[in-house]
Protein backbone atom coordinates (compact mmCIF):
# COMPACT_ATOMS: atom_id res chain seq x y z
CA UNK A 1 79.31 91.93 92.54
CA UNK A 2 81.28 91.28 89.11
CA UNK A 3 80.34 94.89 88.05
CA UNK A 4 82.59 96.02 91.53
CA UNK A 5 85.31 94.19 90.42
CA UNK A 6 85.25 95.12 87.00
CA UNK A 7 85.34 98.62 88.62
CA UNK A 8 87.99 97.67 90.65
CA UNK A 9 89.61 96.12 87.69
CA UNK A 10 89.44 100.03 86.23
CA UNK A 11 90.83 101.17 88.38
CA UNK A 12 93.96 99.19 88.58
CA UNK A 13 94.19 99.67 84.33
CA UNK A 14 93.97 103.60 85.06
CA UNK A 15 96.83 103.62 87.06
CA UNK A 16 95.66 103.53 90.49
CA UNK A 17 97.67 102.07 93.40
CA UNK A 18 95.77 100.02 96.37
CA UNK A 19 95.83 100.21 99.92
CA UNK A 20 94.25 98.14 103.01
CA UNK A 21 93.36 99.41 105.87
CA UNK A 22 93.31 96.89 108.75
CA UNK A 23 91.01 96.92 112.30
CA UNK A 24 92.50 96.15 115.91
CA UNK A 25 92.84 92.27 114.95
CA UNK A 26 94.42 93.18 111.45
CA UNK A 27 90.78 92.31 109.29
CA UNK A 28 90.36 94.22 106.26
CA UNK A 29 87.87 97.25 106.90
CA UNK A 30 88.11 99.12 104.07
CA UNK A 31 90.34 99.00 100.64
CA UNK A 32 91.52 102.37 99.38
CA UNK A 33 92.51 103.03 95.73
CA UNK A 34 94.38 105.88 94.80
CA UNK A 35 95.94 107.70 91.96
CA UNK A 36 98.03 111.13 91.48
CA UNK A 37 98.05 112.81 88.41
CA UNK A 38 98.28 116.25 86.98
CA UNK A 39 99.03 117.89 90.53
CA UNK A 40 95.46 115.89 91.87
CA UNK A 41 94.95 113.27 93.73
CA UNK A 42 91.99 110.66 93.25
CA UNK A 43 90.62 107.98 95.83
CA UNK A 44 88.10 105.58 96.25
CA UNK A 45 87.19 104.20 99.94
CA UNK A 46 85.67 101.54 99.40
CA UNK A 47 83.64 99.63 102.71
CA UNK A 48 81.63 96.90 100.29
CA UNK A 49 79.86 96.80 97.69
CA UNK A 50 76.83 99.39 98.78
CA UNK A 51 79.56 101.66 100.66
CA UNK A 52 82.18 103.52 98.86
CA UNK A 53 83.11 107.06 98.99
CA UNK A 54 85.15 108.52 95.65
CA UNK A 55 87.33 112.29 95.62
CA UNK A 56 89.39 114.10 93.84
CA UNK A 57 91.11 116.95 95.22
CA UNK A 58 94.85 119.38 94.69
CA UNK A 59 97.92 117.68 95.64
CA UNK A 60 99.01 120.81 97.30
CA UNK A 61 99.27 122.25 101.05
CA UNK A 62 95.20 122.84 101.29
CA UNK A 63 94.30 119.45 99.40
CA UNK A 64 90.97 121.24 98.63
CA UNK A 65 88.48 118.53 97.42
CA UNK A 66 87.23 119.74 94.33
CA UNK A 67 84.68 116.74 93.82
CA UNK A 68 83.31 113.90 95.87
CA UNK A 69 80.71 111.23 96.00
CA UNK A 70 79.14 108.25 98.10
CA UNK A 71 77.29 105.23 96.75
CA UNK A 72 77.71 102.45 95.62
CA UNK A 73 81.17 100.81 94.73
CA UNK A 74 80.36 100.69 90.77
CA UNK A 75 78.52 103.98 91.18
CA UNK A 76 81.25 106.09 92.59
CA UNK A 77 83.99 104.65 90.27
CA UNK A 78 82.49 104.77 87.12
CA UNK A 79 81.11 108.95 88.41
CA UNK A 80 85.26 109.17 89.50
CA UNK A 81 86.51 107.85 85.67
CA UNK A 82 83.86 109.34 84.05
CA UNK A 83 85.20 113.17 85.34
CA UNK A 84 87.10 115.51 82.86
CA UNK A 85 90.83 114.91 83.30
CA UNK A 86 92.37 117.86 85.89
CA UNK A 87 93.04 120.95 84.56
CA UNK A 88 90.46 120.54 81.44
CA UNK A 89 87.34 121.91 80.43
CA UNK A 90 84.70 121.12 82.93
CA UNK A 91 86.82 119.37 84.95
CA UNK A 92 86.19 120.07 88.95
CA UNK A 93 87.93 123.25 89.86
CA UNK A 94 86.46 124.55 92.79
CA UNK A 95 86.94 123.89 96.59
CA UNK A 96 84.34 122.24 98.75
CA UNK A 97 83.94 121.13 102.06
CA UNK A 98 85.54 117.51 102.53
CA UNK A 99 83.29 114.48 103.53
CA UNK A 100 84.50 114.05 106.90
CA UNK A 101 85.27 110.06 106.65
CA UNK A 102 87.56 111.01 103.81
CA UNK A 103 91.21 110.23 104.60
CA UNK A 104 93.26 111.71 101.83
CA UNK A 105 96.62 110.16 101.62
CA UNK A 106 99.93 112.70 101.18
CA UNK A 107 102.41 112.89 98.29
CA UNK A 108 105.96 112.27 98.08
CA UNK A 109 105.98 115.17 96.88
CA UNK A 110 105.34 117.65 99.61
């Protein structure tokens, strides 16, 4: 558990913003983490400790996902940090097919 929340914690020092989503009787299901940067946007569902689900994908019209992966909380942020900054080499570039319990949030800017 304190490797998750020093995740977490590295998150929140890399400039991502947090947001709860709440059940039927307003109990925390899932905490989302998400940051935009260089015309991407990155996110981290996480469900507990064992559950998380991390993307990156455009900030545009198609919000193609251009990476994903489920694991672990630590697992899938350190895999999410650890990616080549958008737009460099060996960074994700291509489309894929989004994991369907992946709710990707929408800019301000569109």
């Amino acid at each position: 558990m304190s490797e998750d929340i020093d995740r977490i914690l590295d998150l929140r020092r890399t400039g991502f913003g947090f947001l709860h989503h709440h059940d039927e009787n307003d109990q925390v299901i899932a905490v989302q983490a998400v940051r935009i940067r260089a015309g991407h946007i990155e996110t981290v569902l996480i469900h507990g400790e064992d559950e998380a689900l991390a993307a990156r994908c455009r900030d545009d019209d198609h919000a193609a996902v251009l990476w994903h992966q489920a694991g672990t909380t630590a697992d899938v942020i350190a895999a999410l940090l650890d990616l080549p900054t958008p737009g460099t080499q060996h960074a994700p570039a291509l489309g894929r097919t989004a994991p369907t319990d992946l709710w990707l949030p929408h800019s301000s800017s569109r």
